[in-house]
Protein backbone atom coordinates (compact mmCIF):
# COMPACT_ATOMS: atom_id res chain seq x y z
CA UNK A 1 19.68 -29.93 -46.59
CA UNK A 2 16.20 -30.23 -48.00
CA UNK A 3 15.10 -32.80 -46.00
CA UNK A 4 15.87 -30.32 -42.68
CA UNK A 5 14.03 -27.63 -44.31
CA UNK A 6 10.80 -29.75 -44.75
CA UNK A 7 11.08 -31.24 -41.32
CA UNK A 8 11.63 -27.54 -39.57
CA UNK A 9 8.30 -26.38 -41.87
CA UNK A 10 6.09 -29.66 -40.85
CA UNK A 11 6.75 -28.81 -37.03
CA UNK A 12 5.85 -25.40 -37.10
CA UNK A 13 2.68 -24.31 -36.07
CA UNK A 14 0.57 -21.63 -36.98
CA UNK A 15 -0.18 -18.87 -34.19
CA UNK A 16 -3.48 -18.64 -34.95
CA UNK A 17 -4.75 -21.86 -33.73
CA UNK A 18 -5.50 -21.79 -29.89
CA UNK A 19 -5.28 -25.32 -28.41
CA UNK A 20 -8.77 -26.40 -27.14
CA UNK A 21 -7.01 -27.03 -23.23
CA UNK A 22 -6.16 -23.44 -23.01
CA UNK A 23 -8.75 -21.14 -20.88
CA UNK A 24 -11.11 -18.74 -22.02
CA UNK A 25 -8.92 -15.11 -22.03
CA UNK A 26 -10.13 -13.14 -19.58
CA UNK A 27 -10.13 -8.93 -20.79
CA UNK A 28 -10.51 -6.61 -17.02
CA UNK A 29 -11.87 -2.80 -17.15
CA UNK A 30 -9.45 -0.59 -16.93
CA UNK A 31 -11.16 1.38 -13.46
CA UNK A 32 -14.01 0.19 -11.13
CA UNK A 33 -15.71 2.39 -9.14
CA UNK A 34 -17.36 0.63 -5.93
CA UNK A 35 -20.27 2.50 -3.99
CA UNK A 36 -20.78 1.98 -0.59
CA UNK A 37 -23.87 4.14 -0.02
CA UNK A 38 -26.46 2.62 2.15
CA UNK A 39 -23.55 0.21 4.09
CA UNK A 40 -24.54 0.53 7.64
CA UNK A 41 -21.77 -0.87 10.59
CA UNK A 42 -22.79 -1.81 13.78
CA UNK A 43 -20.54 -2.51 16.85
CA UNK A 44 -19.57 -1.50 20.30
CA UNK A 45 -16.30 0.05 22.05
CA UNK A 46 -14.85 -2.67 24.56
CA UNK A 47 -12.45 -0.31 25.58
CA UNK A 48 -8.91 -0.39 24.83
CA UNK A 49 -6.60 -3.72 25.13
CA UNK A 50 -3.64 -3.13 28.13
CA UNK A 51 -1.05 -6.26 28.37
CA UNK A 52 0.70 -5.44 31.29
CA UNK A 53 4.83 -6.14 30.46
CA UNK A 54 6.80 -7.02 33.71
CA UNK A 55 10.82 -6.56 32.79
CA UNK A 56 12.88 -8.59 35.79
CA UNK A 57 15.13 -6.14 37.40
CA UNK A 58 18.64 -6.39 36.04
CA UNK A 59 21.44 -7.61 38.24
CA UNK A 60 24.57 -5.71 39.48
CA UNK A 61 27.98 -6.73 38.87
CA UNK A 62 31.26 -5.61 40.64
CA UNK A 63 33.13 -3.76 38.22
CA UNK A 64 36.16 -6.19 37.40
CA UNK A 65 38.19 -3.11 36.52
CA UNK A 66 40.10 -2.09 40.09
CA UNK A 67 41.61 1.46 39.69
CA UNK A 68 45.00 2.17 41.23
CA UNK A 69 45.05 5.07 43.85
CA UNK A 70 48.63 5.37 44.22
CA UNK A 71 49.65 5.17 40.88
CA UNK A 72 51.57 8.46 40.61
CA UNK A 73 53.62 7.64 43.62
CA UNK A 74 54.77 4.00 41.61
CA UNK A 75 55.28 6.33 38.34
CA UNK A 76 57.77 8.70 40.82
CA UNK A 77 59.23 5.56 42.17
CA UNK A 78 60.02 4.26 39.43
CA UNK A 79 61.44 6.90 37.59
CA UNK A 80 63.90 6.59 40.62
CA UNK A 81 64.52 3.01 39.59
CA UNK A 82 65.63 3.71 36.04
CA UNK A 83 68.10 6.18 36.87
């Protein structure tokens, strides 16, 4: 038991030692205020950019649905059927 509670004290380290590898700690301001008085922008207006989008005409289907027209006359004659 004593011999663990050396060992566990030799491998500590202290907190206080920084390792030399370790970069410099950088500290930032908390607000910076940037002036841009003086800043002078030149340029010219090429007009405004048009892409032309052609959409292909969409194509027409028969409808695969075909509606009956006489269906009440095959509801009436078959009403006739089941009696």
């Amino acid at each position: 038991m004593l011999v663990l509670l050396s060992l566990a004290s030799a491998l500590a380290q202290s907190t206080d030692v920084v390792p030399e590898t370790a970069a410099p700690r950088q500290v930032f301001q908390a607000v910076t205020i940037v002036e841009y008085e003086g800043v002078g922008v030149d340029g010219r207006r090429d007009g405004p950019g048009v892409a032309y989008a052609i959409e292909p005409k969409r194509g027409t289907h028969p409808s695969l649905i075909v509606l009956r027209a006489n269906f009440d006359d095959e509801m009436e004659s078959s009403v006739g059927r089941m009696r």
